[in-house]
Protein backbone atom coordinates (compact mmCIF):
# COMPACT_ATOMS: atom_id res chain seq x y z
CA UNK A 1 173.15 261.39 192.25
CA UNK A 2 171.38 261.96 189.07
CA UNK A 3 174.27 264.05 187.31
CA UNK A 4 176.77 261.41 187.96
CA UNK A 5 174.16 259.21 186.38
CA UNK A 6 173.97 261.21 183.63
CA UNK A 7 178.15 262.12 183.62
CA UNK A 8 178.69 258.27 183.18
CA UNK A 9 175.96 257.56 180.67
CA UNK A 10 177.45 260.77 178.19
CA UNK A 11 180.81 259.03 178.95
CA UNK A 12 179.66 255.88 177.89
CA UNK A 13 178.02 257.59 174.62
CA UNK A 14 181.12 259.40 173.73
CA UNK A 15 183.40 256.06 174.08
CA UNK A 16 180.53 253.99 171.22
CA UNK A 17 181.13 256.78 169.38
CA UNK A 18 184.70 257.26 169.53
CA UNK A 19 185.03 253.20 168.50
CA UNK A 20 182.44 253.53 165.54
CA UNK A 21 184.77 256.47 163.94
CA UNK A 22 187.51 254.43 164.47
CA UNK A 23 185.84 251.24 162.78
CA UNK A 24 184.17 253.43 160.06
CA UNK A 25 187.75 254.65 159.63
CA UNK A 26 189.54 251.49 159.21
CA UNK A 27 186.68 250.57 156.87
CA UNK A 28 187.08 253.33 155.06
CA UNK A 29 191.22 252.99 154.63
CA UNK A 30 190.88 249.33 153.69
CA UNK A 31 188.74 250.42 150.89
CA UNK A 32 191.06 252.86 149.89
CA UNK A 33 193.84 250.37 149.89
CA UNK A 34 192.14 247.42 147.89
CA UNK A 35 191.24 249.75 145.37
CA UNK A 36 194.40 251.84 144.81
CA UNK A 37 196.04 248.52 145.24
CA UNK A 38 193.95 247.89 142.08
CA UNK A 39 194.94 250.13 140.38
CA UNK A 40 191.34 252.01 139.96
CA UNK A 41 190.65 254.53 142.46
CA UNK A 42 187.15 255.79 142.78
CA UNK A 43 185.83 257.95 145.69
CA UNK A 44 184.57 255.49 148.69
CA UNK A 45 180.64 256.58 149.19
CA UNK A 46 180.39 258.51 152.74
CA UNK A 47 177.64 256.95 154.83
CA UNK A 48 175.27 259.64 156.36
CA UNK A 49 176.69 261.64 159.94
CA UNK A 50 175.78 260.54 163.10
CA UNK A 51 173.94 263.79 163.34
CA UNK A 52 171.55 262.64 160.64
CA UNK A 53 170.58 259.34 161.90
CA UNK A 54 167.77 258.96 163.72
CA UNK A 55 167.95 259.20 167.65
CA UNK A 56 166.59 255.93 168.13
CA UNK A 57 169.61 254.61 167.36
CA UNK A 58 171.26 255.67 170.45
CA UNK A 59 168.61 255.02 172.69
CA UNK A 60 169.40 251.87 174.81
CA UNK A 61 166.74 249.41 177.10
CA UNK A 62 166.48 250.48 179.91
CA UNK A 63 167.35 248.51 182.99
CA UNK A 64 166.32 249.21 186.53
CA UNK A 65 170.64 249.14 187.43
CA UNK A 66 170.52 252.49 184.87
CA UNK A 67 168.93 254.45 188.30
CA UNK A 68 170.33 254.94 191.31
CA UNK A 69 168.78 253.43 194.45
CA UNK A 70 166.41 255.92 196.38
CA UNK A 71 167.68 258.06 199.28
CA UNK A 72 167.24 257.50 202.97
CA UNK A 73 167.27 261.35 203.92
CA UNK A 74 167.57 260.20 207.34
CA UNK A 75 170.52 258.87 207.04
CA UNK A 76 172.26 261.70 205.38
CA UNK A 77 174.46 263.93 206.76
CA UNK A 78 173.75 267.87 208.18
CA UNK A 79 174.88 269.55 205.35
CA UNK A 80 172.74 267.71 202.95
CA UNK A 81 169.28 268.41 204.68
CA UNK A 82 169.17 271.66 203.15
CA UNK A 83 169.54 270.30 199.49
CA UNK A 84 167.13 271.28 196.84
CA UNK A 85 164.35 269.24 195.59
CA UNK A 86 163.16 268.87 192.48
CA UNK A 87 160.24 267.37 190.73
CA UNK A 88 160.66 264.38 188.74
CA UNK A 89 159.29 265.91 185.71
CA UNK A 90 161.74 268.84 186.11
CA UNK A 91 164.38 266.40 186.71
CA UNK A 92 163.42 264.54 183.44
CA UNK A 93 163.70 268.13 181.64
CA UNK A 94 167.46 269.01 182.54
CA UNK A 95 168.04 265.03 181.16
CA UNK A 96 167.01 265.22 177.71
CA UNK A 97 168.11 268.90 177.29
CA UNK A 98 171.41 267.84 178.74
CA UNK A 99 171.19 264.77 176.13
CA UNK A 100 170.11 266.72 173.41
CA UNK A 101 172.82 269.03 174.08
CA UNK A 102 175.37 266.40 173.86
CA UNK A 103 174.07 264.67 170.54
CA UNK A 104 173.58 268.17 169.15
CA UNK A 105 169.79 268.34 168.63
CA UNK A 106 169.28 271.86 169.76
């Protein structure tokens, strides 16, 4: 439950980040234009890489609809009985290495 969580958040990270290249690029080209347009071209100033902005950017509030609902184990079928558990801490590990893999922090 927790990776598909996680699957849809990283999708949701990639997407913001696919749009703000694409704005940042149309900024950028409109620059370009106006100036050559001008006839004075001058480098346009590169704002810093999303690698080198601070994480807290990224971070969103969170919201209880972010988790998913608990588990009635009851109710579940055979074949999931035997399913692994894992700590909450441990959980919370594989989540921020898997996010800090995808934002390349490590």
């Amino acid at each position: 439950m927790h990776e598909v969580v996680v699957r849809n958040r990283l999708e949701q990270l990639r997407k913001r980040q696919r749009d703000e290249a694409l704005q940042a690029q149309e900024e950028l080209l409109e620059g370009v234009a106006s100036v050559a347009s001008k006839g004075k071209f001058r480098p346009p100033a590169i704002e810093a890489s999303v690698s080198q902005q601070p994480i807290e950017k990224f971070v969103e509030p969170y919201e209880r609809g972010m988790s998913p609902g608990l588990v009635d184990i009851t109710k579940l079928p055979h074949e999931e009985h035997h399913m692994d558990i894992m700590l909450e801490s441990d959980d919370k590990a594989n989540l921020v290495s898997s996010i800090a893999l995808f934002i390349g922090l490590s």
